[in-house]
Protein backbone atom coordinates (compact mmCIF):
# COMPACT_ATOMS: atom_id res chain seq x y z
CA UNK A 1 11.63 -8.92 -20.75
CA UNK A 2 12.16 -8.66 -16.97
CA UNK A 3 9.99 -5.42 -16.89
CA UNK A 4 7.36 -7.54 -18.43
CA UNK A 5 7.66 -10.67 -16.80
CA UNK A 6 6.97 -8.73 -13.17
CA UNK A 7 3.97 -8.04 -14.34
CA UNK A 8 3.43 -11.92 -13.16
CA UNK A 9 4.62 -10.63 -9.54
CA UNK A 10 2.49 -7.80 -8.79
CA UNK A 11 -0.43 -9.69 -9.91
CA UNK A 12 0.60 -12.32 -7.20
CA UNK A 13 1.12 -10.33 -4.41
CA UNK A 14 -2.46 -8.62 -4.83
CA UNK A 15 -3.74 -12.72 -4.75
CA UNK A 16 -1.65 -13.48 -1.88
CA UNK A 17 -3.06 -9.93 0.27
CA UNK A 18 -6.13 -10.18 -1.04
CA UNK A 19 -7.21 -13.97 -0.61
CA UNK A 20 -4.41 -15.01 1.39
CA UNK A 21 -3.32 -17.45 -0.30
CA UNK A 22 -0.31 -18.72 0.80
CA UNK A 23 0.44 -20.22 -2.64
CA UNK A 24 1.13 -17.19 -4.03
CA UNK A 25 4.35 -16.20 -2.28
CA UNK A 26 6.07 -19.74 -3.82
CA UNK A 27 4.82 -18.56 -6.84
CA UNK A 28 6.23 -14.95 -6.68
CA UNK A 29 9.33 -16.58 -5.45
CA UNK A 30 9.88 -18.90 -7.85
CA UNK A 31 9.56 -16.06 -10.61
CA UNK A 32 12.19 -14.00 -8.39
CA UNK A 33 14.77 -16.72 -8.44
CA UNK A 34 14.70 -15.88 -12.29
CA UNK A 35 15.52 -11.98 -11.08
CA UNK A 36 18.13 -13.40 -8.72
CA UNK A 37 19.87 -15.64 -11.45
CA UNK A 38 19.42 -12.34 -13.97
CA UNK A 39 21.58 -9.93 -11.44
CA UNK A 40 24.78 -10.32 -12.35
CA UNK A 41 26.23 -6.94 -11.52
CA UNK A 42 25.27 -4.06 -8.75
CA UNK A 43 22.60 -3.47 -10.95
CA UNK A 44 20.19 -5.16 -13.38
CA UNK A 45 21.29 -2.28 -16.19
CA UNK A 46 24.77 -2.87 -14.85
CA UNK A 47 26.96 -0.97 -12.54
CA UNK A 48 24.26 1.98 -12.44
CA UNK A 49 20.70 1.62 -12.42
CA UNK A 50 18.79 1.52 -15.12
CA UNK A 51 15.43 1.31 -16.53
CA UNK A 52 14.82 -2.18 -15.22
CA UNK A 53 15.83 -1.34 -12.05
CA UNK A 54 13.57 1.56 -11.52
CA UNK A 55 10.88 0.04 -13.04
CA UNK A 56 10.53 -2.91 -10.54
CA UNK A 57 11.46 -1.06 -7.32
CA UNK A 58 8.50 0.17 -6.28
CA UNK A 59 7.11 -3.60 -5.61
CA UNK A 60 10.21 -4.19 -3.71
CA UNK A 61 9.46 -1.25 -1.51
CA UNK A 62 6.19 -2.39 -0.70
CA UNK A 63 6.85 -5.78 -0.06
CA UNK A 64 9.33 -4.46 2.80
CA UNK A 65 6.38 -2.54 4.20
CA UNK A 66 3.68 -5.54 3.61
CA UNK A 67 5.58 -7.31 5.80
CA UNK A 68 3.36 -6.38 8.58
CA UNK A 69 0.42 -7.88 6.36
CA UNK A 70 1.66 -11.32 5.47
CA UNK A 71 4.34 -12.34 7.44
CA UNK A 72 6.32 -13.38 4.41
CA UNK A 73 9.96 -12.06 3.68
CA UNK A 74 12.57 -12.71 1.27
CA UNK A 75 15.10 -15.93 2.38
CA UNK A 76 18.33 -14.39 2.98
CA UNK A 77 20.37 -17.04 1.11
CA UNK A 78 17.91 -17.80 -1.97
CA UNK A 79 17.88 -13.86 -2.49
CA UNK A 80 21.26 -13.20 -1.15
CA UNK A 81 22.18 -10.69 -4.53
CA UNK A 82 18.37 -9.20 -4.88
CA UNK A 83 18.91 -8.23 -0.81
CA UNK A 84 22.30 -6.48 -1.91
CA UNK A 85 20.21 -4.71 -4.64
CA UNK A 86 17.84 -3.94 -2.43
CA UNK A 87 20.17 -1.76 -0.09
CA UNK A 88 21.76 -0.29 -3.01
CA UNK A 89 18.71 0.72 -4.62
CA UNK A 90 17.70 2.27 -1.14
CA UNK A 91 20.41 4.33 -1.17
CA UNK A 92 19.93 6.28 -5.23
CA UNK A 93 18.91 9.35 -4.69
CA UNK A 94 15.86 9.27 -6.76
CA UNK A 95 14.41 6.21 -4.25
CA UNK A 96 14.96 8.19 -1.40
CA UNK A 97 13.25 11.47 -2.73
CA UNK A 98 9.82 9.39 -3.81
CA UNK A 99 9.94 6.68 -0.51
CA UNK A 100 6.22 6.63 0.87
CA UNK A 101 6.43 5.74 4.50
CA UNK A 102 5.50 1.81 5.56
CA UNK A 103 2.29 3.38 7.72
CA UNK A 104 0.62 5.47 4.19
CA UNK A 105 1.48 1.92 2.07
CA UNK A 106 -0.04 -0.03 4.97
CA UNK A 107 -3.13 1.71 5.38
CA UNK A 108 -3.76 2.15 1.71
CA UNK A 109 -3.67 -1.60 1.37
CA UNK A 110 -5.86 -2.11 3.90
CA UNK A 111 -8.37 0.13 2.75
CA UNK A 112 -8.59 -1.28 -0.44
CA UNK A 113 -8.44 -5.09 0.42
CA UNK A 114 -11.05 -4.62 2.77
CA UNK A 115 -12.82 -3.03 -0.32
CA UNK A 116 -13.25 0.41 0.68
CA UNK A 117 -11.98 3.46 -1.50
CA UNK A 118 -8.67 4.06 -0.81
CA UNK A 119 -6.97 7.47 0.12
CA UNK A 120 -5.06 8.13 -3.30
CA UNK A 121 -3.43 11.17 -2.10
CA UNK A 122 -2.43 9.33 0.75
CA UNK A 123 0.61 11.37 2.00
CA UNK A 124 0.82 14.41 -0.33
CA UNK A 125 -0.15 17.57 1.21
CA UNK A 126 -3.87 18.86 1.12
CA UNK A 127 -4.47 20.99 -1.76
CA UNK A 128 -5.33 24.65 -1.19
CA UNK A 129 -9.24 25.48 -0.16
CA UNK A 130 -10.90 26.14 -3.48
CA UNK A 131 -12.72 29.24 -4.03
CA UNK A 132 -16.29 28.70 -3.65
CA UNK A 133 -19.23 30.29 -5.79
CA UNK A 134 -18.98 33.19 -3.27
CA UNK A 135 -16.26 34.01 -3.56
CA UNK A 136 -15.82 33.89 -7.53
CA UNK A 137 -19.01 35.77 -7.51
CA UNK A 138 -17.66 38.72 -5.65
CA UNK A 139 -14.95 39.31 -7.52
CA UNK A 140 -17.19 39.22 -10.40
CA UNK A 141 -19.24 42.22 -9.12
CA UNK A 142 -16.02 44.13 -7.90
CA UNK A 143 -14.92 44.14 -11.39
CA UNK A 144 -18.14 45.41 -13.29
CA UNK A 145 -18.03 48.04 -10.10
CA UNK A 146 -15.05 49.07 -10.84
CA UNK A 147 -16.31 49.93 -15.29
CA UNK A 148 -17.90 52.88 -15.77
CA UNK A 149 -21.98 52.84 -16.72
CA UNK A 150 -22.56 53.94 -20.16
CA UNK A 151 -24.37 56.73 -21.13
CA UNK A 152 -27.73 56.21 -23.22
């Protein structure tokens, strides 16, 4: 249920970037309080993070780095347990190996609110040149080079 109901959020936060509407961070808010009621230990599966938990992070991490884009952050006292989690979750090993720096996240969202094609690959490395025709051709001819003709 909690996986599904954030649905709701991420759905928000593309209104509020996207049209800036202001509206839309109450809204996401008042679903979060909801989140904020549901944490009741360090984690929402408990003392270790679960499914829930690493199913919603990602929209955590990029509100942090949308701050830039909306001036809008989480109240300190309204969220005080969902900051906690926040840290916490910051510091599982499996956030820290897949964190995509603020400046990627930022400039993807730009690109695609200002309806341009985003850079999907942003941050992986380049993938190796491909061979070209040329190439694939000549090692075609080295191999029938390399057979002996047939005799008539």
């Amino acid at each position: 249920m909690l996986i599904d109901g954030f649905q709701r959020v991420a759905a928000l936060l593309f209104k509020a970037l996207k049209f800036k509407d202001p509206e839309a961070f109450n809204e996401i808010y008042k679903i979060l309080d909801g989140y904020e009621k549901s944490l009741t230990e360090d984690y929402y599966g408990g003392k270790q993070p679960g499914i829930v938990d690493l199913m919603i992070w990602p929209w955590f991490e990029r509100f942090e780095s949308l701050k830039s884009l909306t001036n809008n952050e989480m109240d300190k006292e309204r969220f005080f347990k969902m900051l906690r989690w926040i840290t916490r979750m910051k510091n599982q090993n499996a956030v820290k190996a897949t964190k995509m720096k603020k400046e990627y996240m930022i400039e993807y969202y730009k690109a695609s609110l200002a309806n341009q094609e985003p850079d999907y690959d942003i941050g992986l490395p380049a993938p190796p040149p491909a061979e070209g025709a040329e190439a694939a051709a000549a090692a075609d001819t080295k191999v029938d080079e390399a057979k002996p003709e047939e005799s008539a």
